[in-house]
C-alpha atoms as a PDB file:
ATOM      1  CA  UNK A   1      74.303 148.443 137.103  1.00  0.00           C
ATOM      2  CA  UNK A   2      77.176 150.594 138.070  1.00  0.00           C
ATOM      3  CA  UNK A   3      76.994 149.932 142.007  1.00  0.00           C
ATOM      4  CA  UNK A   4      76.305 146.453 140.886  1.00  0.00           C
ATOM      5  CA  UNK A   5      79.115 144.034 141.760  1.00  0.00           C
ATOM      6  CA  UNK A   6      80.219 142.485 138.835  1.00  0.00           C
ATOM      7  CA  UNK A   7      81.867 138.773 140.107  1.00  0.00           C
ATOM      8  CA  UNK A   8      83.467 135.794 137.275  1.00  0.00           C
ATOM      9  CA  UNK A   9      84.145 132.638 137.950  1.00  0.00           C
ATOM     10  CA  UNK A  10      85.859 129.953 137.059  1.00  0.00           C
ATOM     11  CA  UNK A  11      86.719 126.162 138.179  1.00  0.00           C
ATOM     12  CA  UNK A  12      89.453 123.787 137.743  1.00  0.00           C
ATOM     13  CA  UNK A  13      87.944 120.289 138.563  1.00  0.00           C
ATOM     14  CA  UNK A  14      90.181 116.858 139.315  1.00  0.00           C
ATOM     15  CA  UNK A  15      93.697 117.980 139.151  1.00  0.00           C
ATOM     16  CA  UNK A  16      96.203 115.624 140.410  1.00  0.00           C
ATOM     17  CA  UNK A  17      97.867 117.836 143.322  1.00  0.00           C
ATOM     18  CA  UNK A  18      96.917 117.876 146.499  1.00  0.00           C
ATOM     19  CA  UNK A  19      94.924 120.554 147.864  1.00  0.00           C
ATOM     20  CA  UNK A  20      96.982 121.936 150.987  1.00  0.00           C
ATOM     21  CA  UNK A  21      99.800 122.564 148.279  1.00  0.00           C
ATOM     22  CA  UNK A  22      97.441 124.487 146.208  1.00  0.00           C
ATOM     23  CA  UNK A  23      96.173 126.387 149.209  1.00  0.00           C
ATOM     24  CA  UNK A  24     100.071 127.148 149.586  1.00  0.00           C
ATOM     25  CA  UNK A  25      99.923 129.282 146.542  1.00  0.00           C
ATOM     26  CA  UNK A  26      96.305 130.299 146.374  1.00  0.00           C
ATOM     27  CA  UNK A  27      96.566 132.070 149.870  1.00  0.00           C
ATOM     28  CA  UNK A  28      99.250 134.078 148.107  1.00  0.00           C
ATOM     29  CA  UNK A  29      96.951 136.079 145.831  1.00  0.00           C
ATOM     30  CA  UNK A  30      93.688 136.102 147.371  1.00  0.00           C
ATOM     31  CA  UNK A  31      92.985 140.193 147.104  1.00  0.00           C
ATOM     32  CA  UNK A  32      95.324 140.849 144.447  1.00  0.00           C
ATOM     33  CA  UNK A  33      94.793 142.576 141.278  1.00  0.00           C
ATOM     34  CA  UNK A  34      94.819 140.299 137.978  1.00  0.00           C
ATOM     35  CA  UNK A  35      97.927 141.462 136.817  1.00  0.00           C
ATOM     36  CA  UNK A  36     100.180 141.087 140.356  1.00  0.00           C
ATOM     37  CA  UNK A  37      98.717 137.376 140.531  1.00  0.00           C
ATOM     38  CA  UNK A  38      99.867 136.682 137.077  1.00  0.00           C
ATOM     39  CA  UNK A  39     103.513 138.157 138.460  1.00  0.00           C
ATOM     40  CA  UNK A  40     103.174 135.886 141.219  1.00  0.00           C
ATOM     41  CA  UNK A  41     102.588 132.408 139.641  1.00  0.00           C
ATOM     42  CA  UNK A  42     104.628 132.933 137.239  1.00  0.00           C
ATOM     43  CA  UNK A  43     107.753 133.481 139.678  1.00  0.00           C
ATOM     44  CA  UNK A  44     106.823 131.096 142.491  1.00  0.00           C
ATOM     45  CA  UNK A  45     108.761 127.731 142.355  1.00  0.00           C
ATOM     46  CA  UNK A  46     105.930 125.834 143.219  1.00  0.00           C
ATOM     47  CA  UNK A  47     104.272 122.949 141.248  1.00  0.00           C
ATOM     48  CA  UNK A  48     100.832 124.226 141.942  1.00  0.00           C
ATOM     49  CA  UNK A  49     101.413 127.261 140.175  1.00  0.00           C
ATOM     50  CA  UNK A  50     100.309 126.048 137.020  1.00  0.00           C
ATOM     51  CA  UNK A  51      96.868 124.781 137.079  1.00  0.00           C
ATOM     52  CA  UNK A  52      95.846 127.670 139.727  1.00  0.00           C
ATOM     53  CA  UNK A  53      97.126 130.034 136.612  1.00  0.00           C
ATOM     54  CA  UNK A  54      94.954 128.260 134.485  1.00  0.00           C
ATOM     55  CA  UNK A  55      92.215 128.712 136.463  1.00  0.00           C
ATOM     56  CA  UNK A  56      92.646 132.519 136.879  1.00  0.00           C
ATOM     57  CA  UNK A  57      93.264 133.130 133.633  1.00  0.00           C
ATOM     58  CA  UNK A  58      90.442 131.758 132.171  1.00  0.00           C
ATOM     59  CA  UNK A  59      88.184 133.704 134.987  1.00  0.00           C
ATOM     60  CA  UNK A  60      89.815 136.856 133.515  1.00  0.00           C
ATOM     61  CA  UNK A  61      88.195 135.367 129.700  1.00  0.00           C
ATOM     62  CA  UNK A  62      85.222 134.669 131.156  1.00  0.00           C
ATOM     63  CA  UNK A  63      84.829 138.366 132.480  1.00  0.00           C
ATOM     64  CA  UNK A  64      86.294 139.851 129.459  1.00  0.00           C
ATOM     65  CA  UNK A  65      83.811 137.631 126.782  1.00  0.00           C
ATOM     66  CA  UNK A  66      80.602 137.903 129.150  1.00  0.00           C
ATOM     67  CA  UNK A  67      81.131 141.569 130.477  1.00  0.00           C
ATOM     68  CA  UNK A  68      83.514 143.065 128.231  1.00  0.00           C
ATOM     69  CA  UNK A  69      85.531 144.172 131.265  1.00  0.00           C
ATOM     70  CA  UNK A  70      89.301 144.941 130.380  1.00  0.00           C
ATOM     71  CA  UNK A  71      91.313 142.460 132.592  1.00  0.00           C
ATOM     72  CA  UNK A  72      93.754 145.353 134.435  1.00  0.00           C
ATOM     73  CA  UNK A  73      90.324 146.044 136.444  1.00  0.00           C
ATOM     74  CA  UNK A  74      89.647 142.538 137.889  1.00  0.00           C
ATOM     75  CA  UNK A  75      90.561 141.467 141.642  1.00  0.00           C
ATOM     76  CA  UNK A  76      90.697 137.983 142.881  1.00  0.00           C
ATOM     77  CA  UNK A  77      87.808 138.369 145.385  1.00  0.00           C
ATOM     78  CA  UNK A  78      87.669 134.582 146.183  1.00  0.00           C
ATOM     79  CA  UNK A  79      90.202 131.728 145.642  1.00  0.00           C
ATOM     80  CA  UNK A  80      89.813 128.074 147.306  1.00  0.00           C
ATOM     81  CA  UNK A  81      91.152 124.756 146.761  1.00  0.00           C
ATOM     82  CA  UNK A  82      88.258 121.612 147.704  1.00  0.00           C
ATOM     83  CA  UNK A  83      89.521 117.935 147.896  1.00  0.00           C
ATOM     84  CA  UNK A  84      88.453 116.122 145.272  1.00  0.00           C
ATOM     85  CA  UNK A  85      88.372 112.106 145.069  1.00  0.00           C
ATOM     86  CA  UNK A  86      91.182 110.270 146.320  1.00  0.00           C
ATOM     87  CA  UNK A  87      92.695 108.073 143.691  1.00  0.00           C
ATOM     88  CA  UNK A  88      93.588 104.676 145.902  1.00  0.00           C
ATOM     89  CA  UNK A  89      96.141 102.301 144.181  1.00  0.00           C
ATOM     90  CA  UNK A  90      97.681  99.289 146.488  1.00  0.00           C
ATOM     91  CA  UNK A  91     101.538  98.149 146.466  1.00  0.00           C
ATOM     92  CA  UNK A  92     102.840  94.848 147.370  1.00  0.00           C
ATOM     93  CA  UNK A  93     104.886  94.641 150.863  1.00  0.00           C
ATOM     94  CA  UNK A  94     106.597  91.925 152.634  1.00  0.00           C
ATOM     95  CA  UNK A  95     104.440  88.785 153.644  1.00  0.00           C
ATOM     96  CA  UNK A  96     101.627  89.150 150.912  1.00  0.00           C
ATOM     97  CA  UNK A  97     100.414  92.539 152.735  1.00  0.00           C
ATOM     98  CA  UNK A  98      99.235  95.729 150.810  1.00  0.00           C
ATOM     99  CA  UNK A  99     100.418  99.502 151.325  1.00  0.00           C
ATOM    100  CA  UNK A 100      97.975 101.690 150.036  1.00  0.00           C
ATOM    101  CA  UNK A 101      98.997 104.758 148.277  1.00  0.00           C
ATOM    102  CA  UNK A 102      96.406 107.676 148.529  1.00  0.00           C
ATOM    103  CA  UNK A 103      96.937 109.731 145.477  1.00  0.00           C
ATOM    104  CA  UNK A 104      94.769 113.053 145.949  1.00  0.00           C
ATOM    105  CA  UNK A 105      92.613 115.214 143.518  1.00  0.00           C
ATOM    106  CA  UNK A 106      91.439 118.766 144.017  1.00  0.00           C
ATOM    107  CA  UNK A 107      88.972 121.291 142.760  1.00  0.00           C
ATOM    108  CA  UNK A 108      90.246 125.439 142.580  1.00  0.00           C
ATOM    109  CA  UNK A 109      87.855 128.039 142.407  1.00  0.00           C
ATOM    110  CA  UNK A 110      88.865 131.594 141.908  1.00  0.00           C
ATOM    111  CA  UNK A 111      86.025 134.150 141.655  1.00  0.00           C
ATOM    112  CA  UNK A 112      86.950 137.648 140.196  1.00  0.00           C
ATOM    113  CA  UNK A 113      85.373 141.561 140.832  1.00  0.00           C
ATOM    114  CA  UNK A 114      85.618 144.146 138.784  1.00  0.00           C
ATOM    115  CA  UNK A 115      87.420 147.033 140.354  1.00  0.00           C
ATOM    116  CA  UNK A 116      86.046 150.210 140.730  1.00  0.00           C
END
């Protein structure tokens, strides 16, 4: 068990942001430790920020409940953003036409190692 990788995850599904303004963020603190991400989001003036601290933070509980690992040793190993469904809604333009508006969804994934 101890040269055993030890690896959490965790998933936010559906959220309303689109995922090249997640990656923004999440390429940011791929390979840092728990705490410095934490720093990170918390300063960055980006929307995005939010749900992706969501996300890591409840990796961290997962770790901590499942493995009883204290959250000062975890690394974000992985972190991705997936497109998710595209929420299509239609607005009325000149000469009975349609514009459609593409309102896009994303899934974030963060995956977490213990650090030995």
């Amino acid at each position: 068990m101890e040269n055993e990788k030890i690896k959490t995850k965790s998933f936010g599904r559906y959220i309303r942001m689109s995922p090249t303004k997640v990656r923004r963020v999440l390429n940011e603190i791929r390979g840092k430790t728990y705490k410095d991400a934490l720093i990170l989001l918390e300063f960055m003036p980006y929307k995005s920020c939010g749900p992706v601290w969501q996300v890591v933070s409840s990796a961290a509980a997962n770790a901590q409940t499942n493995f009883s690992i204290n959250k000062e040793n975890l690394v974000i190993k992985e972190a991705f953003a997936d497109e998710g469904p595209v929420l299509r809604r239609f607005r009325p333009r000149a000469q009975g036409q349609g514009y459609a508006i593409r309102k896009p969804t994303c899934h974030i994934s963060i995956v977490l190692e213990k650090n030995f």
